[in-house]
Protein backbone atom coordinates (compact mmCIF):
# COMPACT_ATOMS: atom_id res chain seq x y z
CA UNK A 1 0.00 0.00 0.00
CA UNK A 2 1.53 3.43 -0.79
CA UNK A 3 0.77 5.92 2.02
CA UNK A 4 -0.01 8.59 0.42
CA UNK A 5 -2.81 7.63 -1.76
CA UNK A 6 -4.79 5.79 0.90
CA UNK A 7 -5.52 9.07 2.21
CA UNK A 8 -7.98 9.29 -0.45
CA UNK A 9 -10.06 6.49 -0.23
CA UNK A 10 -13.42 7.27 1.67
CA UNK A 11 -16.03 4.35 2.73
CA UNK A 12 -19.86 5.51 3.01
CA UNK A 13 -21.83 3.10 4.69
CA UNK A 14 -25.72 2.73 4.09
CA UNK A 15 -27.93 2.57 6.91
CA UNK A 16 -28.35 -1.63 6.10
CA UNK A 17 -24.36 -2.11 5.09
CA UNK A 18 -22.84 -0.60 8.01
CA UNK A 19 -22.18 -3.53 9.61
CA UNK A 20 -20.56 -5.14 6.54
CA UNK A 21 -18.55 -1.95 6.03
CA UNK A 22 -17.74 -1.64 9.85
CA UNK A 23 -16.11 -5.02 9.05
CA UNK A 24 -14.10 -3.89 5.71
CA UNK A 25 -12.80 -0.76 6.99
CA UNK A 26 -11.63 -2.96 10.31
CA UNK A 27 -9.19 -5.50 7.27
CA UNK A 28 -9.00 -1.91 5.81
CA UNK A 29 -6.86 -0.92 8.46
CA UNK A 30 -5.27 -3.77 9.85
CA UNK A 31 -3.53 -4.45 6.28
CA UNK A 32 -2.79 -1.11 6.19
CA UNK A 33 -1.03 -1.17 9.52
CA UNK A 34 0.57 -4.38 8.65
CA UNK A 35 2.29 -2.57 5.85
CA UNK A 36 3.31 0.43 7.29
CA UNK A 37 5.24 -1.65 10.02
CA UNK A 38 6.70 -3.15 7.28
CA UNK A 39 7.83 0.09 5.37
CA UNK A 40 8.90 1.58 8.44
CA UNK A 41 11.01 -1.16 9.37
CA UNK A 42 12.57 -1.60 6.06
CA UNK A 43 13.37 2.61 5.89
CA UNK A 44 14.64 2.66 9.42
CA UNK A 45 17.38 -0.22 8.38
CA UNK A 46 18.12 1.52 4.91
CA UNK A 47 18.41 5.52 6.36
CA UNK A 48 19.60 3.97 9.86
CA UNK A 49 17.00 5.67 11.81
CA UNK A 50 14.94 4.34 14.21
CA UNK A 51 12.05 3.35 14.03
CA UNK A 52 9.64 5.92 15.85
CA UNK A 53 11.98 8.83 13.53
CA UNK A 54 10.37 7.26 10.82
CA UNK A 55 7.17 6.93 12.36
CA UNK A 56 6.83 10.43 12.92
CA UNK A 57 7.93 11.80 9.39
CA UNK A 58 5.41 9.56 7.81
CA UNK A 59 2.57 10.91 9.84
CA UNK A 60 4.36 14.29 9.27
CA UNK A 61 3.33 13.37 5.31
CA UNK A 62 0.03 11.77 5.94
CA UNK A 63 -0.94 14.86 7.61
CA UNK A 64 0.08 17.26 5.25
CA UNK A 65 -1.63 15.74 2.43
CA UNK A 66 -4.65 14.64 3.95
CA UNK A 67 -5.27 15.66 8.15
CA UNK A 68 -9.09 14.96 8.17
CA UNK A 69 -8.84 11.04 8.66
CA UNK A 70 -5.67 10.64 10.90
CA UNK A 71 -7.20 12.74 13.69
CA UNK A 72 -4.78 13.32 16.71
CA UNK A 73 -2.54 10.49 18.35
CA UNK A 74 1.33 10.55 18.90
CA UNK A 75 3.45 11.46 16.37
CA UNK A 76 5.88 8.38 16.45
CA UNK A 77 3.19 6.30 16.38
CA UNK A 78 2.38 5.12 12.96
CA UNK A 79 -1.63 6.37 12.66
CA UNK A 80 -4.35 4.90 10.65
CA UNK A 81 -6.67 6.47 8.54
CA UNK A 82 -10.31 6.06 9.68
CA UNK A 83 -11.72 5.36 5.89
CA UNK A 84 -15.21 5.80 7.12
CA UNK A 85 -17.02 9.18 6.07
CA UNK A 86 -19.04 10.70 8.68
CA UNK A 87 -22.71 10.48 7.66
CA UNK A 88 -26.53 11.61 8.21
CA UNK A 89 -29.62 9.48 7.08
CA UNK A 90 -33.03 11.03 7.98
CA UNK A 91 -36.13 8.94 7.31
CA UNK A 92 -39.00 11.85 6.69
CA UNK A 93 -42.51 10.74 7.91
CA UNK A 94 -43.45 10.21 4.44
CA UNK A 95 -41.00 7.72 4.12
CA UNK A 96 -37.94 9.77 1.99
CA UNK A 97 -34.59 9.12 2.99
CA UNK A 98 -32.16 12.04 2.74
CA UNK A 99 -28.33 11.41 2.72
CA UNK A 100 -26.17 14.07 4.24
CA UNK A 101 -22.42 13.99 3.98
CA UNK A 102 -20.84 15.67 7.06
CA UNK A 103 -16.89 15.88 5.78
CA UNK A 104 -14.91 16.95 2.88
CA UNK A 105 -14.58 13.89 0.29
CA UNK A 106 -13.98 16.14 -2.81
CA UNK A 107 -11.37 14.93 -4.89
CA UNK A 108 -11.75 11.15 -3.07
CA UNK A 109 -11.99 7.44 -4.28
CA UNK A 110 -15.42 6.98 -2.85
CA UNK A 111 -16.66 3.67 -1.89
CA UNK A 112 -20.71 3.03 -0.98
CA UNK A 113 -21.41 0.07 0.93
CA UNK A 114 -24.98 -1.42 0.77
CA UNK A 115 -26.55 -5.03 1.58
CA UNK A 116 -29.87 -4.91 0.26
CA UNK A 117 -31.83 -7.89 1.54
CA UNK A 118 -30.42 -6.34 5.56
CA UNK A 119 -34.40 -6.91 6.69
CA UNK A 120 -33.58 -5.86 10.29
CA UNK A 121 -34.50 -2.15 11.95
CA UNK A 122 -31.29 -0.14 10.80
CA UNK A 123 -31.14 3.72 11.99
CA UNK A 124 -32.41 6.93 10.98
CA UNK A 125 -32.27 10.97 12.28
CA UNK A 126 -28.76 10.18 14.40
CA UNK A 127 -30.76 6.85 15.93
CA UNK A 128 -33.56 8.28 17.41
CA UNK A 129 -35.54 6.47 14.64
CA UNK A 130 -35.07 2.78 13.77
CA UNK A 131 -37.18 1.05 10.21
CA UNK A 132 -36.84 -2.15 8.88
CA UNK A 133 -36.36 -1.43 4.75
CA UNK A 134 -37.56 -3.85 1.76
CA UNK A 135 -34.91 -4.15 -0.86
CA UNK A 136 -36.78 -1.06 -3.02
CA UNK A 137 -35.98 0.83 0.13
CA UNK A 138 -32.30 -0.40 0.36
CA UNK A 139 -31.79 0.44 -3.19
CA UNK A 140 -33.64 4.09 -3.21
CA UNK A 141 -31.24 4.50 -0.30
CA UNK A 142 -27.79 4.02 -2.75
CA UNK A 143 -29.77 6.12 -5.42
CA UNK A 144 -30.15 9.03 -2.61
CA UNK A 145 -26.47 8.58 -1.21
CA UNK A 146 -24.69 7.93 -4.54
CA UNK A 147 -25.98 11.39 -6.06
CA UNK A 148 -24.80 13.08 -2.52
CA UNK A 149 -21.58 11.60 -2.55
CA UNK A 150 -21.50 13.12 -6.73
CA UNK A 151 -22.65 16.15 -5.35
CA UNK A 152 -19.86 16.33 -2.44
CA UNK A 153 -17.42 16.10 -5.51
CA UNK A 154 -16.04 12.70 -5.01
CA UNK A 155 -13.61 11.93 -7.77
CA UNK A 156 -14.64 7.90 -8.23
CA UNK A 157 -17.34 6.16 -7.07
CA UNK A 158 -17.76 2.46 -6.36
CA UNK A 159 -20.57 0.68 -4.89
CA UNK A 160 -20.15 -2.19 -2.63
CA UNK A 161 -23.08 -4.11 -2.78
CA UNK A 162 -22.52 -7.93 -1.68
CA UNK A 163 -25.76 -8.85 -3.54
CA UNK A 164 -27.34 -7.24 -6.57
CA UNK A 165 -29.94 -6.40 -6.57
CA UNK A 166 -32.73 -7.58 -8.64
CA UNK A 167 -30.20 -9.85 -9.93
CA UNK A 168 -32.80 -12.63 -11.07
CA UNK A 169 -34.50 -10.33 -13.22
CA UNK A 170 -31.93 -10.95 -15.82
CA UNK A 171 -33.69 -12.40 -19.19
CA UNK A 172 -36.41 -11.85 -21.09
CA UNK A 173 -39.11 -14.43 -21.86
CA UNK A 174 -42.11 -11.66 -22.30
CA UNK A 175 -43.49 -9.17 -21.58
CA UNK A 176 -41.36 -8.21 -18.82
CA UNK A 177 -38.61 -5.78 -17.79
CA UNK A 178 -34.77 -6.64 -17.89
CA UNK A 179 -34.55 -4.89 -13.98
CA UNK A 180 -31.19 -6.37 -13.40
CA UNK A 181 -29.97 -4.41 -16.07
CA UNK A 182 -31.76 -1.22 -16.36
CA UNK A 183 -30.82 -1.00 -12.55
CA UNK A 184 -27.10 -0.85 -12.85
CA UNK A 185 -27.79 1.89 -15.71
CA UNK A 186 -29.54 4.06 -13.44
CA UNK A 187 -26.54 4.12 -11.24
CA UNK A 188 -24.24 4.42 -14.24
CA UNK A 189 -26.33 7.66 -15.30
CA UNK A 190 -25.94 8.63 -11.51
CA UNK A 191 -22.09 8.53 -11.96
CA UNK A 192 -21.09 5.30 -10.43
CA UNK A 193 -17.85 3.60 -12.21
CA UNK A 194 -17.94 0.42 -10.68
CA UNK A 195 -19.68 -1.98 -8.49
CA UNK A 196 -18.56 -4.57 -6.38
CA UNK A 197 -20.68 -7.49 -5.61
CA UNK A 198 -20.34 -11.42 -4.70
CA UNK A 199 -21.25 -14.18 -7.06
CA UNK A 200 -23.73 -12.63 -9.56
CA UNK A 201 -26.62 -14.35 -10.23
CA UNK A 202 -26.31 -14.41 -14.42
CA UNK A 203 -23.11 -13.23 -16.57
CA UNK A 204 -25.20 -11.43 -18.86
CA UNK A 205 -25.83 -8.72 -16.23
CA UNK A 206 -22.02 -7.96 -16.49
CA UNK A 207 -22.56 -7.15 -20.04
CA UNK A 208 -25.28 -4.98 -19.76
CA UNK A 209 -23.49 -1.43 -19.25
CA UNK A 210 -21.93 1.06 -21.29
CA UNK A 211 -18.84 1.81 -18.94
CA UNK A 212 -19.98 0.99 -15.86
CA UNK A 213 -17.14 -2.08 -14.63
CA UNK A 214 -18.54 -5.26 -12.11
CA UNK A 215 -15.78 -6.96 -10.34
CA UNK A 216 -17.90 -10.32 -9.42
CA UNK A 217 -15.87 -11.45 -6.48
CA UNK A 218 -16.07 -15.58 -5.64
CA UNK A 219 -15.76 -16.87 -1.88
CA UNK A 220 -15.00 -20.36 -3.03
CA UNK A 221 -11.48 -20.00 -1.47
CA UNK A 222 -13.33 -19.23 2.04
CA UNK A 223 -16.03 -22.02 1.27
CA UNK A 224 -13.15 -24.45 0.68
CA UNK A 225 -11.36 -23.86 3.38
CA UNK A 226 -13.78 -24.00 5.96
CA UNK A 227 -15.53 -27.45 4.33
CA UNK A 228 -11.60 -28.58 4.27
CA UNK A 229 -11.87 -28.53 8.29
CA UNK A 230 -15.34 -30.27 8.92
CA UNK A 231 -15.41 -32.78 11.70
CA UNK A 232 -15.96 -36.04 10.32
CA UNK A 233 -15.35 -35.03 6.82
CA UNK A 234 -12.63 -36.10 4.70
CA UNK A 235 -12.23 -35.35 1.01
CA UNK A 236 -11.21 -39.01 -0.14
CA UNK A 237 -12.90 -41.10 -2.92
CA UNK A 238 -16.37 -40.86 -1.03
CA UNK A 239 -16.33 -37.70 -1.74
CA UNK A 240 -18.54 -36.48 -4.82
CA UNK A 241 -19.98 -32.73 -6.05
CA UNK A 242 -23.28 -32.46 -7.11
CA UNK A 243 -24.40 -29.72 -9.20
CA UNK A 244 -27.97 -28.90 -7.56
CA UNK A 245 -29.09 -28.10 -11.64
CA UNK A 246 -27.94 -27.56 -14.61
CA UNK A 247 -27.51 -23.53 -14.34
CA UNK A 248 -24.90 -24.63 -11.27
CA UNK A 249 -23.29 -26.67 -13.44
CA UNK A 250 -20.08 -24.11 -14.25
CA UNK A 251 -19.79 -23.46 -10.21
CA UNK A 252 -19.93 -26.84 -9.21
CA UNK A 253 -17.16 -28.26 -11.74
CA UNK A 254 -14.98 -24.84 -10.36
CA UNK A 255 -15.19 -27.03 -7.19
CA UNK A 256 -14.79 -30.77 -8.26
CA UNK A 257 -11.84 -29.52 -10.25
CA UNK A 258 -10.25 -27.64 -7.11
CA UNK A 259 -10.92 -30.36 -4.45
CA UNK A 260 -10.09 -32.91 -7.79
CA UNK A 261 -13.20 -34.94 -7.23
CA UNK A 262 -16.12 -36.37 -9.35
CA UNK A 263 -18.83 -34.28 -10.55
CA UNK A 264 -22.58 -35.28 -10.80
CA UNK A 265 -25.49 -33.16 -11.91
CA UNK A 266 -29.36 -33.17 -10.51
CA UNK A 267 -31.83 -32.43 -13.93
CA UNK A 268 -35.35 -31.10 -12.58
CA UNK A 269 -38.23 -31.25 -14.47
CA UNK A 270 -40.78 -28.55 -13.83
CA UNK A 271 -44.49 -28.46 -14.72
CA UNK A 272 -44.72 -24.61 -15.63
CA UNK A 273 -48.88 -25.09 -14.95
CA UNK A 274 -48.43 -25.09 -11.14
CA UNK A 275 -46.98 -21.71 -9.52
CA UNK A 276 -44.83 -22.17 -6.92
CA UNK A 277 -45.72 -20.89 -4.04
CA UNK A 278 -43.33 -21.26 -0.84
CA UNK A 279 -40.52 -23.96 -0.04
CA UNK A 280 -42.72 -27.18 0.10
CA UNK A 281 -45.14 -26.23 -2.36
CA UNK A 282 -42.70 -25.40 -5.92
CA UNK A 283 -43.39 -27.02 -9.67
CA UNK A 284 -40.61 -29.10 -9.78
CA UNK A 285 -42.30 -32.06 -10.80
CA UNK A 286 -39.40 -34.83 -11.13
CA UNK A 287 -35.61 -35.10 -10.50
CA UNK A 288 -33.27 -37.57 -12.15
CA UNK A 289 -29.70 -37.47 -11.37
CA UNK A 290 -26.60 -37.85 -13.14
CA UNK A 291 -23.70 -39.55 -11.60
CA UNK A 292 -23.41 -41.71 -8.45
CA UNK A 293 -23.94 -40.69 -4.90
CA UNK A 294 -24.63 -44.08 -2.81
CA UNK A 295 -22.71 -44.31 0.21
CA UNK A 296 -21.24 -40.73 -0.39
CA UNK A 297 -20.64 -37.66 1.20
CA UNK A 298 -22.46 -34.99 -0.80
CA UNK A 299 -21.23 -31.64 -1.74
CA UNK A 300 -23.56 -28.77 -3.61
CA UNK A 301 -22.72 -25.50 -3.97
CA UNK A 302 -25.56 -22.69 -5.26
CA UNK A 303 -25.24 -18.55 -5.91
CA UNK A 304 -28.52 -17.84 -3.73
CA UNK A 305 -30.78 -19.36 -1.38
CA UNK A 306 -34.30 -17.93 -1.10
CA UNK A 307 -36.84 -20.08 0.39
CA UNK A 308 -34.89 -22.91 0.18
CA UNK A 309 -36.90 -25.07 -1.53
CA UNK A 310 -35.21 -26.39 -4.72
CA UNK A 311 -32.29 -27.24 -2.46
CA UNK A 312 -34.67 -29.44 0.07
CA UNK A 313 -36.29 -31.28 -2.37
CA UNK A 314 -32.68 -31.90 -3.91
CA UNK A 315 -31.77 -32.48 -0.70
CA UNK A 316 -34.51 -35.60 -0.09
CA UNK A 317 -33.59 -36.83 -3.78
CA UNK A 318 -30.11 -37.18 -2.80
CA UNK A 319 -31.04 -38.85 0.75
CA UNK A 320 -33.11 -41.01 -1.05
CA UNK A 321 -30.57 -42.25 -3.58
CA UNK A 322 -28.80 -43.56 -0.72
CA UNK A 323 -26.02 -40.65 0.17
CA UNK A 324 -24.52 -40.17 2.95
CA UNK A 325 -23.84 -36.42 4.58
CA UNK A 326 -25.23 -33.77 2.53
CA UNK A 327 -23.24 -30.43 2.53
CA UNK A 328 -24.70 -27.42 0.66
CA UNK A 329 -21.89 -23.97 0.63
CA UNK A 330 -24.67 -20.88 -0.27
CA UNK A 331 -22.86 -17.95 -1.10
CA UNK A 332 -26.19 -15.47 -0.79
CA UNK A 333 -28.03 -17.18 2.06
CA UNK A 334 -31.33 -14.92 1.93
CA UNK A 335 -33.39 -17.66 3.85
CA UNK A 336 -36.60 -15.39 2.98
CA UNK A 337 -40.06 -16.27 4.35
CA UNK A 338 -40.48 -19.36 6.44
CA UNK A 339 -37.05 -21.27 5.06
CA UNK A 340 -34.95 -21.36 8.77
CA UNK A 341 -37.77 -23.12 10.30
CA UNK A 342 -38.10 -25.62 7.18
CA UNK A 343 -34.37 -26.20 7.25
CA UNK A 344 -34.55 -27.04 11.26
CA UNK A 345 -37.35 -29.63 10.15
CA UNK A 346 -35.42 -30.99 7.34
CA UNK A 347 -32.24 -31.04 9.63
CA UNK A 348 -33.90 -32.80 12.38
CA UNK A 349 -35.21 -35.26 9.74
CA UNK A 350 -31.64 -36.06 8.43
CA UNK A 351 -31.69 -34.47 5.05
CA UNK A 352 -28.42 -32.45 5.21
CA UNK A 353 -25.43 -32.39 7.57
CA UNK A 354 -24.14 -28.68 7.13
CA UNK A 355 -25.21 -25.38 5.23
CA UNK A 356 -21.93 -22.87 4.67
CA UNK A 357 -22.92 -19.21 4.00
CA UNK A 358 -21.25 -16.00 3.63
CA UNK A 359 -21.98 -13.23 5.49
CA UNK A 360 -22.82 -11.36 2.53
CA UNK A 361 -26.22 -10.70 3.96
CA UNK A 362 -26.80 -9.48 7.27
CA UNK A 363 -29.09 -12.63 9.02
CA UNK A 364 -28.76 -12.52 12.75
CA UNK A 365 -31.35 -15.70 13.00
CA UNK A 366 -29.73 -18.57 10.81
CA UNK A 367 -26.36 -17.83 12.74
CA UNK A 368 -28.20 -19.57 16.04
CA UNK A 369 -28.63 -22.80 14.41
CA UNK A 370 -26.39 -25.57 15.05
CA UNK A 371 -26.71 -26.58 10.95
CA UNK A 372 -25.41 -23.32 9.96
CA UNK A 373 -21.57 -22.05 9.65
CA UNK A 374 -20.90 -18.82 8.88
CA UNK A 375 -17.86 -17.68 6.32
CA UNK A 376 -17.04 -13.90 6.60
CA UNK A 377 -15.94 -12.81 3.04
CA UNK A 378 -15.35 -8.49 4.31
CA UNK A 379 -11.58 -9.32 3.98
CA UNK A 380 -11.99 -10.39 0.32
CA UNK A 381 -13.44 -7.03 -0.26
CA UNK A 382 -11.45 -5.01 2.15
CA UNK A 383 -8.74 -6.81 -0.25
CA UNK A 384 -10.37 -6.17 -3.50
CA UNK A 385 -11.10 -2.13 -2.37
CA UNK A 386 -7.22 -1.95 -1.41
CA UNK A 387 -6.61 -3.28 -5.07
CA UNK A 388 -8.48 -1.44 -7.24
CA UNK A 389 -7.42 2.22 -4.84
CA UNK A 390 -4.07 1.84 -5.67
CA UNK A 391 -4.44 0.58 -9.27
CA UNK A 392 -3.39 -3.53 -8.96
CA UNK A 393 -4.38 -6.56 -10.57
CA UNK A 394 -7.45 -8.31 -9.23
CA UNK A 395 -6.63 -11.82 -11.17
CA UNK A 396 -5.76 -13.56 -8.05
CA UNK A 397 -8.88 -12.48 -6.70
CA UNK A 398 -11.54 -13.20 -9.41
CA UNK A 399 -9.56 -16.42 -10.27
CA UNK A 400 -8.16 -17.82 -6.80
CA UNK A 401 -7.37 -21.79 -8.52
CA UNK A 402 -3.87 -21.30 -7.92
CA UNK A 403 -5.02 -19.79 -3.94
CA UNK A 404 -6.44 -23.33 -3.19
CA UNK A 405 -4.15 -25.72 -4.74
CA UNK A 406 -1.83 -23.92 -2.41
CA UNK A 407 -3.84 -24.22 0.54
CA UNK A 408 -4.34 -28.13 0.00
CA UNK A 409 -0.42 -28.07 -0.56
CA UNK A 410 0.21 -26.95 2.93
CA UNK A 411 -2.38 -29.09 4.66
């Protein structure tokens, strides 16, 4: 990290992504820390100073070309910059949401943080108010702070949203809108360059801009590792990956080629007369699978996780076909409606053994259950933010193959 520019990257936090971007800025400044010790250490040896001289002319520097985010501390103490931009949401009885921004970020790379499926009371008017928000509510919310962060003169703007939203709405079969689409061009027209978000639900979204960039991050490395350390689990010939269905197909061989271990695919057929309707009540009308799973321990990996039902009824299929532990890794565990409670009946019942999700969504609930592991992905992005400030490669990032084979290496 070079110590000068960091002084110009600002985080704005949404009222429902300021716990996710409490959680970045925290990696934010730890590897920042991490590499100022470094630096420090290195010019101490080189000038042969020590090392609270050097200390002290570097915050001499930092403060000279940026004081607002240092703040006071003591001079041969290496400082960190705060990142986060002080902020005002007000929630007007009518229900508009104003965005206020309380310090200078003229001139600044400007990153907005968002998670738009946070369905828990988030605050308003300095926390004298507290509402829970639908996803239009989240997303009205980045419209209202992106254009006061353009008006505040920031020089770049990113948004950090770890799901997109109305990502699902990506193709056409109708009469119906392309929302996945025409909603990253109303940010692009607001003046946001890029967004950052976590395993998009269709490529074609990516292509859908004019200049607008998506960095679609992956947390397959964090997924892997944590599945790596199961109890009880070990990744020997009984071990098989099953694509839940055919549009999982690509994600699913990412993993059977990383953990080198066979692949098998679920085919549902759905009668498209019945509407689905919750979890236990979808038009999936038969399943036939693809491979062999008898005896084995089950691995399935999916982008999203709504009410859960596609994956329970895969889930039975696969119970049924005589497999062993069933492991599903979610990387956008939405759990909406009624889904926790059908997953503690199907858990109790013996479908599945383990459900891995990211903490790309803000779920306080699912994090009690004794089925559930939590992987916390804010250091990817804390990592991905750092990268694309100072102008580095993200390949090692958006393609991490060469991250795992070196993690089974050491193990």
């Amino acid at each position: 990290m070079n110590y000068s520019s960091l002084a110009n990257l600002a985080v704005v936090a949404c009222p429902g992504g300021e716990v996710f971007a409490d959680e970045v800025i925290l990696h934010l400044q730890e590897g920042y820390l991490r590499n100022r010790e470094l630096l420090i250490t290195h010019l101490a040896a080189r000038y042969h100073l020590d090392a609270p001289t050097v200390a002290a002319r570097i915050n001499f520097i930092n403060e000279v070309l940026s004081p607002m985010p240092y703040g006071g501390g003591k001079m041969n103490t290496f400082q960190t910059p705060q990142f986060k931009v002080a902020t005002r949401f007000s929630l007007f009885s009518n229900g508009e949401v104003k965005a206020e921004i309380l310090e200078s970020i003229r001139g600044k790379d400007t990153y907005i943080v968002q998670d738009v499926e946070n369905h828990y009371p988030v605050a308003f008017n300095e926390g004298k108010s507290r509402q829970v928000l639908s996803v239009n509510d989240h997303l009205l919310t980045i419209l209202v702070t992106v254009d006061a962060v353009r008006q505040a003169g920031a020089d770049q703007i990113t948004l950090v949203t770890p799901i997109y939203p109305y990502s699902r709405q990506h193709k056409k079969k109708g009469r119906e809108g392309l929302t996945a689409s025409r909603v990253g061009k109303i940010l692009e027209s607001l003046g946001v360059n890029r967004i950052i978000t976590l395993d998009i639900h269709s490529r074609e979204i990516v292509n859908s801009f004019n200049y607008l960039r998506l960095e679609n991050l992956h947390a397959s490395y964090q997924i892997i590792r944590v599945l790596s350390g199961l109890p009880g689990i070990v990744l020997n010939d009984d071990f098989v990956v099953v694509s839940p269905d055919t549009g999982a197909v690509d994600r699913n061989k990412f993993y059977a080629t990383a953990l080198k271990k066979p692949l098998a695919l679920l085919y549902k057929e759905r009668d498209y007369s019945r509407v689905s309707m919750d979890a236990l009540e979808n038009n999936i009308s038969e399943i036939k699978l693809l491979g062999n799973v008898k005896g084995k321990t089950v691995f399935m990996a999916d982008d999203m996780l709504g009410t859960g039902g596609t994956l329970l009824k895969a889930m039975q299929f696969l119970k049924d076909q005589g497999a062993g532990k069933v492991i599903a890794a979610i990387s956008l565990p939405l759990f909406s409606g009624e889904a926790i409670s059908y997953f503690d009946a199907a858990y109790k019942a013996g479908l599945f053994y383990r459900i891995i999700g990211t903490n790309a969504i803000y779920h306080e609930a699912v994090l009690q259950r004794e089925w559930y592991i939590t992987v916390n992905i804010t250091k990817l992005f804390a990592q991905t933010i750092c990268r694309l400030h100072q102008g580095l490669s993200l390949s090692s990032l958006l393609d991490n193959r060469e991250v795992i084979v070196k993690l089974f290496a050491e193990s």
